[in-house]
PDB file of N, CA and C in Angstrom:
ATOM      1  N   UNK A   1       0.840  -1.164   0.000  1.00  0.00           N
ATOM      2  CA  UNK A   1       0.000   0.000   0.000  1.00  0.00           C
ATOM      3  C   UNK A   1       0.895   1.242   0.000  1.00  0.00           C
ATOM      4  N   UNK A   2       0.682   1.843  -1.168  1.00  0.00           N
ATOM      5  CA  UNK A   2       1.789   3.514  -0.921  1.00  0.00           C
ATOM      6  C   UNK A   2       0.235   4.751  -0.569  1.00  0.00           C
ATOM      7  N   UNK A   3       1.141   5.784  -0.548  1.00  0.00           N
ATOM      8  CA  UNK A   3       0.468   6.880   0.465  1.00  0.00           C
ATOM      9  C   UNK A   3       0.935   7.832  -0.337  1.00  0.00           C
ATOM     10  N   UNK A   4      -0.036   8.541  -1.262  1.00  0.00           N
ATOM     11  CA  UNK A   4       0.674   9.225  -2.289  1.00  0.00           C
ATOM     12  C   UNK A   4       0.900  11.311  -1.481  1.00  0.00           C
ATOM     13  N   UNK A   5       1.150  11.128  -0.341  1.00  0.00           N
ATOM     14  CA  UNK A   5       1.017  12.533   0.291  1.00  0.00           C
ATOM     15  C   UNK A   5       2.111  13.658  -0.095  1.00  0.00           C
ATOM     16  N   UNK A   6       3.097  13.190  -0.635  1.00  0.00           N
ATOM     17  CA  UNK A   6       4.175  13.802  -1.130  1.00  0.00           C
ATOM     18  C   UNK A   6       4.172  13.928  -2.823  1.00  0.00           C
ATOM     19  N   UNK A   7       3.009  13.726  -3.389  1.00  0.00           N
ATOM     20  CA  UNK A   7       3.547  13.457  -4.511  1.00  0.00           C
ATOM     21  C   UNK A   7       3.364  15.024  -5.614  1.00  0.00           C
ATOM     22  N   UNK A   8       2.468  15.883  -4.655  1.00  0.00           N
ATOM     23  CA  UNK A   8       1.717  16.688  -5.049  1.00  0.00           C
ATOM     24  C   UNK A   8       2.587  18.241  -5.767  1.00  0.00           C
ATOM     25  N   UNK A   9       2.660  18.792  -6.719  1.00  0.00           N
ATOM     26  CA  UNK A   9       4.344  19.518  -6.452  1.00  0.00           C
ATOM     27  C   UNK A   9       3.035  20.916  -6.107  1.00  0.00           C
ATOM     28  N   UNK A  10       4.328  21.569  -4.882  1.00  0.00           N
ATOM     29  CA  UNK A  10       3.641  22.526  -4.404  1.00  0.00           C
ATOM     30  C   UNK A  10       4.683  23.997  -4.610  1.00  0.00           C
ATOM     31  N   UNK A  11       4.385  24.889  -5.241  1.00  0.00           N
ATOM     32  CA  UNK A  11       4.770  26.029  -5.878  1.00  0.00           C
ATOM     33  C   UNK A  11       4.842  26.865  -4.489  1.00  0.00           C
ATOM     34  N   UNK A  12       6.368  27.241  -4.484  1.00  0.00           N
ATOM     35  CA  UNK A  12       6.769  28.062  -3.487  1.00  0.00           C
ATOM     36  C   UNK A  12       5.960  29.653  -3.089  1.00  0.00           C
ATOM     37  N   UNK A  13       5.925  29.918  -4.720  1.00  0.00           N
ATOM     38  CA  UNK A  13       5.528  31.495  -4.573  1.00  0.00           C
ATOM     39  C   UNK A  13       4.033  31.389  -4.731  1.00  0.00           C
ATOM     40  N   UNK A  14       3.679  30.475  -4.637  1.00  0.00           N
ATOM     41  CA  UNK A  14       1.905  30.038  -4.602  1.00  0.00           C
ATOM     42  C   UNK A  14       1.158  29.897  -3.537  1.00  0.00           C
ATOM     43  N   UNK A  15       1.929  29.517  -2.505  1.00  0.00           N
ATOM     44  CA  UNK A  15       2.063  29.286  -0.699  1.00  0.00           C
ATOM     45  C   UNK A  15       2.465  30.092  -0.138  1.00  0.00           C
ATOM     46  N   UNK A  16       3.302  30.687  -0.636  1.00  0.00           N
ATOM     47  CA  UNK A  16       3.703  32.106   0.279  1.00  0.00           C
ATOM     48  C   UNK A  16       2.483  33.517  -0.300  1.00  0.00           C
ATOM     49  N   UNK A  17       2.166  33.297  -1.223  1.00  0.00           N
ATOM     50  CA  UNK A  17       1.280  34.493  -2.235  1.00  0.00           C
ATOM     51  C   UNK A  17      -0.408  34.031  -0.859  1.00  0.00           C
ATOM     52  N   UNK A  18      -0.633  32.782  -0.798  1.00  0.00           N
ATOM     53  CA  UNK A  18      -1.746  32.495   0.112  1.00  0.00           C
ATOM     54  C   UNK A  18      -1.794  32.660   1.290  1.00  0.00           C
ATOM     55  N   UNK A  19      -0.385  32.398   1.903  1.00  0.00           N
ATOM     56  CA  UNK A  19      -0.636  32.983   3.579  1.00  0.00           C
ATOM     57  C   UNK A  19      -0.519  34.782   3.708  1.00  0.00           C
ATOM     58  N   UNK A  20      -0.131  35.636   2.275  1.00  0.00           N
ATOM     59  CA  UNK A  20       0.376  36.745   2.631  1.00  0.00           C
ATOM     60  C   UNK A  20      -0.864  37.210   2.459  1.00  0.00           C
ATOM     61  N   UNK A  21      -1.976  36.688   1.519  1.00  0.00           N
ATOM     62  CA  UNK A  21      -3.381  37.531   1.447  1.00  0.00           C
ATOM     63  C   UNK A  21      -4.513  36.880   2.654  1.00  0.00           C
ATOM     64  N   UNK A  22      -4.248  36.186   3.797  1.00  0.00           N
ATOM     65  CA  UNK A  22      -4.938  35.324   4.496  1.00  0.00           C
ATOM     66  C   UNK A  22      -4.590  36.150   5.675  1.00  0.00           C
ATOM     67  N   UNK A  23      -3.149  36.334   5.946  1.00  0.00           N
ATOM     68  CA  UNK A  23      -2.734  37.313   7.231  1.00  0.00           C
ATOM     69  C   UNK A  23      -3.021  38.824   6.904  1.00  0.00           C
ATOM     70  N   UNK A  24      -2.917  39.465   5.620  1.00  0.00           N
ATOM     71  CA  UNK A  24      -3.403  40.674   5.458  1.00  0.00           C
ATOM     72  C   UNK A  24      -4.669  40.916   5.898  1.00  0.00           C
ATOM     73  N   UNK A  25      -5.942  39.871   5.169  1.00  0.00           N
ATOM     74  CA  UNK A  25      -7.130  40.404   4.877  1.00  0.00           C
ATOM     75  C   UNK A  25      -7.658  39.985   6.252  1.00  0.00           C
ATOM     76  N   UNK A  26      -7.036  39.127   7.391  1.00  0.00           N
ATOM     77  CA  UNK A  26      -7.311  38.743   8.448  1.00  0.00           C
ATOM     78  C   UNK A  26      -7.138  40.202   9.534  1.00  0.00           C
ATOM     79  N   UNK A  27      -5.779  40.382   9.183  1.00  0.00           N
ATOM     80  CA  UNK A  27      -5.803  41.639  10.447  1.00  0.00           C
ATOM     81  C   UNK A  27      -6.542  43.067   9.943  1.00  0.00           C
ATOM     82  N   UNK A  28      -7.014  42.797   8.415  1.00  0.00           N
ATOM     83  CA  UNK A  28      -7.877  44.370   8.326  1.00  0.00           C
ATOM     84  C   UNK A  28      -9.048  43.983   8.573  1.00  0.00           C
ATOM     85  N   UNK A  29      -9.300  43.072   8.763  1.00  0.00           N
ATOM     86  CA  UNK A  29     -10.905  42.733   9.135  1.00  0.00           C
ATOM     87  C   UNK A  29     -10.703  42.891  10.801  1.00  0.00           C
ATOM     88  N   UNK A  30      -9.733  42.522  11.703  1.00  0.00           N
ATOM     89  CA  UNK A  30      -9.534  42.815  12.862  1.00  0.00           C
ATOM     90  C   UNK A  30      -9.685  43.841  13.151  1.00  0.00           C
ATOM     91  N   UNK A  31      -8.611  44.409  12.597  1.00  0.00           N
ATOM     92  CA  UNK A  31      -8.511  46.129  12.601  1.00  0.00           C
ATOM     93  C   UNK A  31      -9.351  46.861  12.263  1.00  0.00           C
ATOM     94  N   UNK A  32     -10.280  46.420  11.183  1.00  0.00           N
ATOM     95  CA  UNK A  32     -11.391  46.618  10.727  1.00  0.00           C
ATOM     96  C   UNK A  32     -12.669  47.169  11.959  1.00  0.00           C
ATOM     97  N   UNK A  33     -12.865  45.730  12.522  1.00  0.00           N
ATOM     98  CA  UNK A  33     -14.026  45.799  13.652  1.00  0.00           C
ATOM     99  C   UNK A  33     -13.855  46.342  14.941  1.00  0.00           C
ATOM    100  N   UNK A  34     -12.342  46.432  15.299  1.00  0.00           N
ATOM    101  CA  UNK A  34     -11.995  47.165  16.718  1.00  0.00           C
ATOM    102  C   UNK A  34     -12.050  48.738  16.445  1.00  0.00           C
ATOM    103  N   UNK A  35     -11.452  49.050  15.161  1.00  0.00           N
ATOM    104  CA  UNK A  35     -11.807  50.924  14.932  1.00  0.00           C
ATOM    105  C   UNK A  35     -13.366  50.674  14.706  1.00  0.00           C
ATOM    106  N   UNK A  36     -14.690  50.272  13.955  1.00  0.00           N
ATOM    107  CA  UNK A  36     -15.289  50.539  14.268  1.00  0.00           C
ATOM    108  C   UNK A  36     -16.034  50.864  15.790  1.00  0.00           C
ATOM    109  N   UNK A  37     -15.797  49.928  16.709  1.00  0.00           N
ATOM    110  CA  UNK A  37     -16.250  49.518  17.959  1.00  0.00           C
ATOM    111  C   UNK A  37     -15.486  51.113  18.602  1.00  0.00           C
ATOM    112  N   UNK A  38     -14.264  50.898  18.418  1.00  0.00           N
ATOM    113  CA  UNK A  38     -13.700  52.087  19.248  1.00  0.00           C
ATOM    114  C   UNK A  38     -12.470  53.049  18.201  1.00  0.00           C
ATOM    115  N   UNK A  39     -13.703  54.303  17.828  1.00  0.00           N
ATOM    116  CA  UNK A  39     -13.107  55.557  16.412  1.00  0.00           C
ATOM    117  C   UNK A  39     -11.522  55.992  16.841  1.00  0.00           C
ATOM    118  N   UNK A  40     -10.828  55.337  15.919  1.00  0.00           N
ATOM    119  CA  UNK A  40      -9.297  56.167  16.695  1.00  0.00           C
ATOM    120  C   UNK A  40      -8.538  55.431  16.927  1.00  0.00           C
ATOM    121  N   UNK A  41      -8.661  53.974  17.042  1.00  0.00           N
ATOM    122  CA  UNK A  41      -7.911  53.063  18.032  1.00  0.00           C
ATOM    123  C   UNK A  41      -6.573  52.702  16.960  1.00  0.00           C
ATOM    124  N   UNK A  42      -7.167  52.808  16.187  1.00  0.00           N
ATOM    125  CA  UNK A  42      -5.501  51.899  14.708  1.00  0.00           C
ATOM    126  C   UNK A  42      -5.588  53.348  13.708  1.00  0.00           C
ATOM    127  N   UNK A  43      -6.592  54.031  13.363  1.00  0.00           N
ATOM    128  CA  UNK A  43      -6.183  55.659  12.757  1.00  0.00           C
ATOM    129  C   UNK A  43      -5.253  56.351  13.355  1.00  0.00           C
ATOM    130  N   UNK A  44      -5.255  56.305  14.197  1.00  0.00           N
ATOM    131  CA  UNK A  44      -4.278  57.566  15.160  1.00  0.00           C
ATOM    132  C   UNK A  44      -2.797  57.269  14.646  1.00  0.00           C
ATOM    133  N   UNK A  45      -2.603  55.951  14.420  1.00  0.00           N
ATOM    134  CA  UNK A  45      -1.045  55.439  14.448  1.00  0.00           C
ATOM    135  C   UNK A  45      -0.436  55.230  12.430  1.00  0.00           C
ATOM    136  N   UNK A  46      -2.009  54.539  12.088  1.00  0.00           N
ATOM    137  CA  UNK A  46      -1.539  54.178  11.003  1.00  0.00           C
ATOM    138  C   UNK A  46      -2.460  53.651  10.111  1.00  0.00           C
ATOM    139  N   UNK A  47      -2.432  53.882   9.182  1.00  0.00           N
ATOM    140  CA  UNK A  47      -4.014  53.619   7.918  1.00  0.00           C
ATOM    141  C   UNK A  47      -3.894  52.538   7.619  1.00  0.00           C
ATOM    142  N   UNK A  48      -4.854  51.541   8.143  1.00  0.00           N
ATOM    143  CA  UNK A  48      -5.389  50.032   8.107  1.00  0.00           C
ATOM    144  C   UNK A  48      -5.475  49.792   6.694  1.00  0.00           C
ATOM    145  N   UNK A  49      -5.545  50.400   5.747  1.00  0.00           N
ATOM    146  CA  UNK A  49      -5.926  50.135   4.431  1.00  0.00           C
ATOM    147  C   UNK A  49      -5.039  49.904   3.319  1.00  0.00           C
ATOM    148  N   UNK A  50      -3.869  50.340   4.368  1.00  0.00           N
ATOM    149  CA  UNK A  50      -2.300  49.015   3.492  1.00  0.00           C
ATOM    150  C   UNK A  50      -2.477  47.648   3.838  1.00  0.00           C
ATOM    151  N   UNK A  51      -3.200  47.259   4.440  1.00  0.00           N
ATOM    152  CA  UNK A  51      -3.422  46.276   5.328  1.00  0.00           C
ATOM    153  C   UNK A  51      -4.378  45.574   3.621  1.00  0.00           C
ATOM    154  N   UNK A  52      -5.498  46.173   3.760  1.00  0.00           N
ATOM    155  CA  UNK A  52      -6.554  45.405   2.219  1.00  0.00           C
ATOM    156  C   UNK A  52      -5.537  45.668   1.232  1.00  0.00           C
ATOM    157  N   UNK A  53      -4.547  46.523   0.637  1.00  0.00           N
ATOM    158  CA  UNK A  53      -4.280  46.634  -0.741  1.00  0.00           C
ATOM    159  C   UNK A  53      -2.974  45.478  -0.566  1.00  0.00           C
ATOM    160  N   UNK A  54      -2.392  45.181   0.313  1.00  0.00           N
ATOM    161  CA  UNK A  54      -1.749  44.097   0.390  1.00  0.00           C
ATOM    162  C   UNK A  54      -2.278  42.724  -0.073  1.00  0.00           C
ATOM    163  N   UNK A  55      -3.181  42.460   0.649  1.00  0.00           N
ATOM    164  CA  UNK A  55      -4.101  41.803   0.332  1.00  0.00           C
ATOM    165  C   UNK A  55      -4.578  40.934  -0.938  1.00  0.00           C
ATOM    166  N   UNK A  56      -4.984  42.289  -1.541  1.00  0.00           N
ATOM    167  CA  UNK A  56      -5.671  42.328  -2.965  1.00  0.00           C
ATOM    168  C   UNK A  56      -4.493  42.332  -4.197  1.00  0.00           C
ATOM    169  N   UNK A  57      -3.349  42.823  -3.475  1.00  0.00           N
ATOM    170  CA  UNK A  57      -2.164  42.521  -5.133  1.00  0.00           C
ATOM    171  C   UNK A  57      -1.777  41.139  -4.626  1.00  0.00           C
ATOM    172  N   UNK A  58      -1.958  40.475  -3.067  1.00  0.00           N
ATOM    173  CA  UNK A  58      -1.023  39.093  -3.211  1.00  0.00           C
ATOM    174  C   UNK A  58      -2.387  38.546  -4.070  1.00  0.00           C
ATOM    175  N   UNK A  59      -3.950  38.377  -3.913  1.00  0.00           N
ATOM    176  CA  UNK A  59      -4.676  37.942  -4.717  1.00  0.00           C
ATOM    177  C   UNK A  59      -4.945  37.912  -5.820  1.00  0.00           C
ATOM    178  N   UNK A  60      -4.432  39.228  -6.600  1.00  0.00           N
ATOM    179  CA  UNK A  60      -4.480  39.300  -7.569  1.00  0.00           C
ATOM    180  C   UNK A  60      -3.583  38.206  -8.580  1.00  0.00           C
ATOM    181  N   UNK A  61      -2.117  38.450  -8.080  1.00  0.00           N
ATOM    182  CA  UNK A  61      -1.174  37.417  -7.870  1.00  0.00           C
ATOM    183  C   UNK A  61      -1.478  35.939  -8.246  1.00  0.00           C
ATOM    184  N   UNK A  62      -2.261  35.377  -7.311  1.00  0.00           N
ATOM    185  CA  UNK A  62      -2.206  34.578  -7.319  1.00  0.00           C
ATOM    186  C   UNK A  62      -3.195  33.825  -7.923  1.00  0.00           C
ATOM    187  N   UNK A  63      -4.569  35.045  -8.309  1.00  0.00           N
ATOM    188  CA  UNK A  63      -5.207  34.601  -9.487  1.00  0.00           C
ATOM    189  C   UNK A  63      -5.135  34.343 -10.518  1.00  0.00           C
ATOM    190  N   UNK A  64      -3.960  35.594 -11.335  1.00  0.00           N
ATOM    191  CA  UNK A  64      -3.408  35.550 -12.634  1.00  0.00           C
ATOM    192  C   UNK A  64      -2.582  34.705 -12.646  1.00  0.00           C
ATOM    193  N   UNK A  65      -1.441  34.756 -11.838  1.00  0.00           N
ATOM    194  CA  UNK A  65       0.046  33.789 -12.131  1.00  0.00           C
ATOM    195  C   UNK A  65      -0.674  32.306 -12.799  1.00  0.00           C
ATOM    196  N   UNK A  66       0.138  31.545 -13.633  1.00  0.00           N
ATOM    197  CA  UNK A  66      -0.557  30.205 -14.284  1.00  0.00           C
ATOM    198  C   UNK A  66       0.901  29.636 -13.414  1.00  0.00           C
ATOM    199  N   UNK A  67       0.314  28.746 -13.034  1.00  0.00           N
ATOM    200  CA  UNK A  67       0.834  28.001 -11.955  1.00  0.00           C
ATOM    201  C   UNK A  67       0.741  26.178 -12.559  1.00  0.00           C
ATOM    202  N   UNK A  68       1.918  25.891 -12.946  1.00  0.00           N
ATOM    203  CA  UNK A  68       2.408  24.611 -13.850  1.00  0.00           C
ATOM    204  C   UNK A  68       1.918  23.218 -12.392  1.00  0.00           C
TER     205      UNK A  68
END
């Protein structure tokens, strides 16, 4: 009996392109709901909304790229 779990080829910049739009769009949705709840709390320091455009070019990324 083989176990084919390794056999799969997994694209470096395809895995890194997925955790970078997963941790982006994760902490602007964080960041997101705590400035609503409380006005000021992540504005004061720094505009949450590098946070989505990060996001959206690793997705973009990783929609277009053709991935062999």
């Amino acid at each position: 009996m083989s176990f084919n779990f390794f056999k799969k080829k997994v694209n470096f910049w395809q895995g890194l392109s997925k955790v970078v739009f997963r941790v982006s769009f994760i902490l602007f949705l964080i960041i997101f709901i705590v400035e609503y709840l409380y006005p000021g709390f992540a504005t004061n320091w720094f505009n949450p909304i590098w946070f989505l455009i990060i996001s959206l070019i690793s997705v973009i990324i990783l929609v277009t790229k053709n991935y062999d």
